[in-house]
Protein backbone atom coordinates (compact mmCIF):
# COMPACT_ATOMS: atom_id res chain seq x y z
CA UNK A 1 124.13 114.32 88.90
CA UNK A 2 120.79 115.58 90.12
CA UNK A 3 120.87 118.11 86.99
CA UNK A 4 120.74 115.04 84.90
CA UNK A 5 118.44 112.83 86.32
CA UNK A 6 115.99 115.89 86.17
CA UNK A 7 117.00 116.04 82.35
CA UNK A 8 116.87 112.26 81.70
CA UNK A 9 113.21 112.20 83.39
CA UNK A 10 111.82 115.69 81.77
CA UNK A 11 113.10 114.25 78.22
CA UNK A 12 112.40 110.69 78.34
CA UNK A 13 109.36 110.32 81.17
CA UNK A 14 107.12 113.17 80.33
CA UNK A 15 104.70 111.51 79.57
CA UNK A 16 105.30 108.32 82.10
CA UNK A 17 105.83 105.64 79.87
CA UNK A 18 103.51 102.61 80.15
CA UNK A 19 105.42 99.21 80.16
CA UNK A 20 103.42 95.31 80.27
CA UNK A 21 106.27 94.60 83.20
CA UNK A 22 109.56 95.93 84.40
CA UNK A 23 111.87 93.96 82.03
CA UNK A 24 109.89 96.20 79.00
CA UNK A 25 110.78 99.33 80.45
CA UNK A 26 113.65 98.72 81.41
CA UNK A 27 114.32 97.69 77.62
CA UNK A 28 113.13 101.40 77.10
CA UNK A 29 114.82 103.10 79.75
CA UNK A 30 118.19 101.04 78.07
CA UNK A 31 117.51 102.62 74.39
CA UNK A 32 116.70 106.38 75.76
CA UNK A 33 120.19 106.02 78.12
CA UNK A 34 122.06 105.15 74.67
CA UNK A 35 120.59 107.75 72.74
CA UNK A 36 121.14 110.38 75.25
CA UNK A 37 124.67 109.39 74.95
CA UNK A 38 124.41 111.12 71.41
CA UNK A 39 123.75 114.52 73.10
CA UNK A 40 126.14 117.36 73.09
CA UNK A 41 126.01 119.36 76.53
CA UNK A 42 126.89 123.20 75.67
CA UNK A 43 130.35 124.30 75.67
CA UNK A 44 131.30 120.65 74.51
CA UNK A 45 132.77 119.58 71.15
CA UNK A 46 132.58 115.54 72.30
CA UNK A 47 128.95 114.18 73.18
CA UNK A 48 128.35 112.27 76.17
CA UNK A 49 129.00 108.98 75.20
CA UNK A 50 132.98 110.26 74.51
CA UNK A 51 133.13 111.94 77.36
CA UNK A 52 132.00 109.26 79.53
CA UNK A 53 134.15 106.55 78.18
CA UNK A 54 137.27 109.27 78.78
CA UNK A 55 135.85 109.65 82.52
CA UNK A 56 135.79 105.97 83.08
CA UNK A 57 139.84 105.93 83.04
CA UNK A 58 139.67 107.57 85.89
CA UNK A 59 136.76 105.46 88.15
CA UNK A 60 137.82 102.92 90.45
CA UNK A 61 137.12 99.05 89.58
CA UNK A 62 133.74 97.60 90.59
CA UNK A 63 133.55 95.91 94.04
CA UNK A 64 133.98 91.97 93.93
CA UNK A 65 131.05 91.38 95.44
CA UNK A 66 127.94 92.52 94.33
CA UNK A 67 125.89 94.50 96.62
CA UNK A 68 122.17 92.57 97.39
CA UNK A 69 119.29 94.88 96.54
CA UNK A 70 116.87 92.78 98.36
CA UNK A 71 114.68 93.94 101.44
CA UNK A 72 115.34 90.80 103.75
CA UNK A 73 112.85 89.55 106.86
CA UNK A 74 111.68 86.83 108.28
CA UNK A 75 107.89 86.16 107.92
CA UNK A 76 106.10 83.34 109.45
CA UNK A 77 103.77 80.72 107.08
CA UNK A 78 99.94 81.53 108.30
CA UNK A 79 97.05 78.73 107.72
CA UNK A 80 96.74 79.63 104.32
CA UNK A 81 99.81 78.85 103.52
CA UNK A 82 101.34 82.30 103.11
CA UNK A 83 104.09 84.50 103.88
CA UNK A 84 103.45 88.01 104.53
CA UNK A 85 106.04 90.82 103.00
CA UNK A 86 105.37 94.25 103.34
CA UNK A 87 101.29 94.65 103.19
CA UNK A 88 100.96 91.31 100.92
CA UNK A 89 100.68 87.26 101.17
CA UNK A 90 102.45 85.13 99.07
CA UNK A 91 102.06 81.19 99.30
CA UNK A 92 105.20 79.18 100.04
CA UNK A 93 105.14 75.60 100.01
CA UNK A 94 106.09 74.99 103.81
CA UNK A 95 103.64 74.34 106.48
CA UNK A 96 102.17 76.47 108.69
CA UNK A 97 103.92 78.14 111.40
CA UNK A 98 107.30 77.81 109.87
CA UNK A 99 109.65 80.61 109.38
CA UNK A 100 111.05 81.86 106.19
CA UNK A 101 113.55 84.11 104.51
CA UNK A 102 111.64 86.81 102.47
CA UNK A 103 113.65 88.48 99.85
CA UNK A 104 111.71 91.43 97.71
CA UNK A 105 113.51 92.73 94.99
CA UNK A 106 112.23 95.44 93.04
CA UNK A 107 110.12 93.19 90.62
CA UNK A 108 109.98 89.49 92.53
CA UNK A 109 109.42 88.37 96.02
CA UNK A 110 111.77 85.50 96.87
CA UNK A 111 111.68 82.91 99.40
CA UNK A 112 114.76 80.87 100.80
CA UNK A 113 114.64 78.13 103.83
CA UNK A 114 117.95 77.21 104.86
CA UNK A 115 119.57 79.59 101.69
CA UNK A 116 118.23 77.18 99.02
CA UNK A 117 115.12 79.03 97.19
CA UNK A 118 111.78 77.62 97.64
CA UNK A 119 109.33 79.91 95.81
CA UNK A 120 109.33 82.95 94.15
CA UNK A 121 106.68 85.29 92.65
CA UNK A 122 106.37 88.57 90.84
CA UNK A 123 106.15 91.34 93.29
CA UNK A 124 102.70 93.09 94.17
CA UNK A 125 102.86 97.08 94.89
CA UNK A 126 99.29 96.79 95.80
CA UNK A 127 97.84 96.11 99.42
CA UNK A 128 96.89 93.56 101.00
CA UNK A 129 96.85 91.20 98.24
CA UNK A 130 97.29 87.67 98.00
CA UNK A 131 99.63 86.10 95.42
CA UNK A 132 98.49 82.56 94.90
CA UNK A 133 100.79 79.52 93.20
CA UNK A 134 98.10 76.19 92.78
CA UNK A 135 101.73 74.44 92.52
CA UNK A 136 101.84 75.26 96.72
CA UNK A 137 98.94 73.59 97.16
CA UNK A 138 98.97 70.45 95.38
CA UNK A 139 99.54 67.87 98.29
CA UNK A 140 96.78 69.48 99.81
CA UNK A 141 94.15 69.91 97.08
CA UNK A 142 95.45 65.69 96.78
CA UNK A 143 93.63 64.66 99.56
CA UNK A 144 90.74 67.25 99.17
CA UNK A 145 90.09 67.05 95.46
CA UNK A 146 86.53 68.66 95.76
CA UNK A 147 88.36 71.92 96.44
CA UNK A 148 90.26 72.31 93.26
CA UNK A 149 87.14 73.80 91.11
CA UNK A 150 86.60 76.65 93.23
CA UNK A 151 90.15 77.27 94.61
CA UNK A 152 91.84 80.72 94.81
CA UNK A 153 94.87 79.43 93.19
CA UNK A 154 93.59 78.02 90.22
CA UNK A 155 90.94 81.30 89.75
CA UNK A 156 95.03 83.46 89.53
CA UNK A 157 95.96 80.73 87.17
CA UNK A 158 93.24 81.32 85.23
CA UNK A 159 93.33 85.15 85.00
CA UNK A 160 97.09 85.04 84.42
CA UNK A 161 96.52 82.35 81.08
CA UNK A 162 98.58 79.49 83.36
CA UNK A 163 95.56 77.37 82.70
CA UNK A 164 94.76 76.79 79.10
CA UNK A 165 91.11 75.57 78.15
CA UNK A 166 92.94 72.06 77.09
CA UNK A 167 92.97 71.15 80.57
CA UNK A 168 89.38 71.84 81.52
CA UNK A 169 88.63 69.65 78.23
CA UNK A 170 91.18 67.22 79.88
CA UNK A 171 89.57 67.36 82.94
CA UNK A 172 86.28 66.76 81.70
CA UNK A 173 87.37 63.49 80.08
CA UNK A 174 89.03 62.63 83.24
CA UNK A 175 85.86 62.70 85.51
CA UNK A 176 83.45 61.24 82.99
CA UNK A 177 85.52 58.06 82.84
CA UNK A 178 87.21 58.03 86.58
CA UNK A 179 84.45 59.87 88.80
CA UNK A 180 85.25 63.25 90.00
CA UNK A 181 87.21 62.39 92.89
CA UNK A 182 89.85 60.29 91.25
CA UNK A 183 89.14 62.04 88.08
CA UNK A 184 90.30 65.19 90.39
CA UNK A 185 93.20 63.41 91.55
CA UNK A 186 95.02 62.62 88.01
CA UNK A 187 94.10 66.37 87.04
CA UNK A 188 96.25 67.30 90.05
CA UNK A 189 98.99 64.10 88.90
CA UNK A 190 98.71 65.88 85.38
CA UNK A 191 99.67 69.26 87.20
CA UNK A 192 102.68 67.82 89.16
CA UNK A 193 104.23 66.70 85.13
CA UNK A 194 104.18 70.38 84.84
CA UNK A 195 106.60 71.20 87.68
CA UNK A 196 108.89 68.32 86.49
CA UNK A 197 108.78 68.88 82.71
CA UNK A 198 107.87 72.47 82.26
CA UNK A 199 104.27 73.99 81.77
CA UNK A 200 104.79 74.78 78.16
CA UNK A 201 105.65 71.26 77.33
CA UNK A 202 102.78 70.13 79.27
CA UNK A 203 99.48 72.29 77.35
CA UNK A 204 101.75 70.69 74.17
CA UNK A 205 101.42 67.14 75.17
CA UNK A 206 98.34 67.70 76.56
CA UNK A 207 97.01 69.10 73.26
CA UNK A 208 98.15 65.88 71.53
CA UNK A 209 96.80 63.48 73.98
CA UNK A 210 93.47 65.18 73.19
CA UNK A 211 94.02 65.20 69.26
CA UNK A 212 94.47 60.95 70.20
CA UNK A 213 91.77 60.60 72.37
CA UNK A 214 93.71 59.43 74.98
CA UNK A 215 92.67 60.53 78.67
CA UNK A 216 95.90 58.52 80.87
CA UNK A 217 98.07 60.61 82.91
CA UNK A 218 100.79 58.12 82.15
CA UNK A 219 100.16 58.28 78.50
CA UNK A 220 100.60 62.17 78.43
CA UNK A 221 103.92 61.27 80.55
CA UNK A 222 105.10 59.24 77.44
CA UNK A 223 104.72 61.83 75.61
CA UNK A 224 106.28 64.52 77.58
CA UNK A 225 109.58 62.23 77.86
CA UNK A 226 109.41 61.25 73.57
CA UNK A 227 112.27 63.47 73.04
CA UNK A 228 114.40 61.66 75.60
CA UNK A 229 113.47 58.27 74.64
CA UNK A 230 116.33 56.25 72.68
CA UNK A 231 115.64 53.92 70.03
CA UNK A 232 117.83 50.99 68.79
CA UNK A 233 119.50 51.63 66.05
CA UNK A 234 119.52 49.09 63.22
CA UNK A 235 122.34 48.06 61.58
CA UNK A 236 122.83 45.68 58.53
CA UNK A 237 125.57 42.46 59.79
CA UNK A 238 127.37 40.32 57.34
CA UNK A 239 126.80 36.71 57.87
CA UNK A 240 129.47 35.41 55.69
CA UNK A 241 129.35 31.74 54.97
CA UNK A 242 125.81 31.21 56.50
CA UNK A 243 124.29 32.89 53.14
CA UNK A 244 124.69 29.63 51.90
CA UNK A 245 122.23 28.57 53.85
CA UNK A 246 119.53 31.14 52.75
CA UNK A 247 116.28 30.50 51.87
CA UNK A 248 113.31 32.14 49.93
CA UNK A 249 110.58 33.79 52.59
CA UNK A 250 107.47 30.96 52.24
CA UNK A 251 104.40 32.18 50.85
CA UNK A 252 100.84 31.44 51.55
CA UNK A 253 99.78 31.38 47.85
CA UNK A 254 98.95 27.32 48.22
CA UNK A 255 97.19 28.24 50.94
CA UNK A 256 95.09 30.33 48.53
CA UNK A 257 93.27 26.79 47.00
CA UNK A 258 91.51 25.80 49.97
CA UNK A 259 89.31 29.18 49.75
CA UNK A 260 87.99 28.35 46.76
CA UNK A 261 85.21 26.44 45.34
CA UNK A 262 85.73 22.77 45.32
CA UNK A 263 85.24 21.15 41.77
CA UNK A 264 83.75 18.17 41.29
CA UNK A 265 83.90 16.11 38.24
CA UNK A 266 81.61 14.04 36.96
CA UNK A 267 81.92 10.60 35.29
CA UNK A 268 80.11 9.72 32.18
């Protein structure tokens, strides 16, 4: 086993591969396992593929239950709102002082109170870092508006492409015809839509609210539920013996006489 892991990495990882994420390498490190199963190992006729299906036969069945590869401990929230794992905080959205389940996984950081998941972030491997959601801090930034401009969460959003220039044009709008306080304030409303409806809905209907000059956070919530809306449907109904009864739509062509000149005739 060792044998081949040195293979596998001399082949495949010389030079180390360069991946945007972990779900993109391992993507790679999938398609070099499956053509490694191609390979012929000397004094074989079958290549590895064969000979591992034939070996198979002979493994016992998977465990029920699969086993957690999770680091587990129990951090407490600081002031800031954050949960320390390993060398690095991560904001949760419980108040300070309260304790939490960390889970870290080999590519997200997980947080559980009471077993039901409560935030979750992609995992750091740098040190003492902090890992910012502006979705934690919402309530907060709510009754402290002036604090959203220059807050550490939305500078992460920012350099991670979360917040798309739409909203600052949004935004804009928003304090020019509310004030910057409340104009703050629906900003912040606008942001909560995104936790209910998605974020990728939300730069859409945000993008249309601006094509329509419209600046109402309850507007832009129209328009995030459109899909969902139902119509009435209109259907044609016979009336039967009350078509006797029809008659033709009026018109205002009569009407039409008193606009114009009057004529006026005069006697010999």
């Amino acid at each position: 086993m060792e044998g081949e892991v040195g293979y596998f990495r001399r082949n495949h990882w010389v030079p180390v591969p360069v991946a945007s994420n972990l779900a993109e390498l391992n993507v790679k490190l999938l398609s070099d396992c499956r053509q490694d199963e191609g390979r012929v190992l000397s004094g074989r006729v079958e290549n590895v593929g064969r000979l591992l299906l034939a070996e198979q036969q002979h493994l016992r069945p998977l465990p029920a239950e699969d086993f957690e590869l999770a680091e587990v401990s129990f951090p407490r929230v600081d002031q800031s709102g954050c949960a320390k794992v390993r060398t690095n905080f991560y904001s949760v959205p419980m108040k300070a002082g309260a304790v939490v389940e960390a889970r870290a996984y080999s590519n997200v950081v997980e947080f559980r109170q009471d077993g039901v998941r409560v935030a979750q972030h992609q995992r750091s491997y740098e040190r003492a870092r902090q890992i910012l959601d502006l979705e934690h801090y919402l309530e907060v930034l709510e009754r402290k508006p002036g604090a959203l401009r220059g807050a550490k969460p939305l500078a992460q959003w920012r350099a991670q492409g979360r917040w798309p220039e739409s909203y600052d044009q949004l935004w804009e709008l928003l304090n020019q015809r509310q004030g910057r306080q409340e104009g703050t304030r629906s900003m912040i409303a606008l942001i909560r839509l995104g936790c209910e409806f998605s974020y990728a809905k939300l730069e859409t209907a945000v993008a249309q609210a601006l094509q329509l000059g419209c600046t109402d956070v309850a507007a832009i919530r129209h328009l995030l539920m459109s899909d969902e809306l139902q119509h009435a449907v209109v259907t044609t109904v016979e009336i039967g013996a009350l078509a006797a009864y029809e008659r033709p739509l009026p018109t205002m062509s009569e009407y039409n006489q008193l606009l114009s000149e009057p004529t006026i005739e005069v006697q010999p």
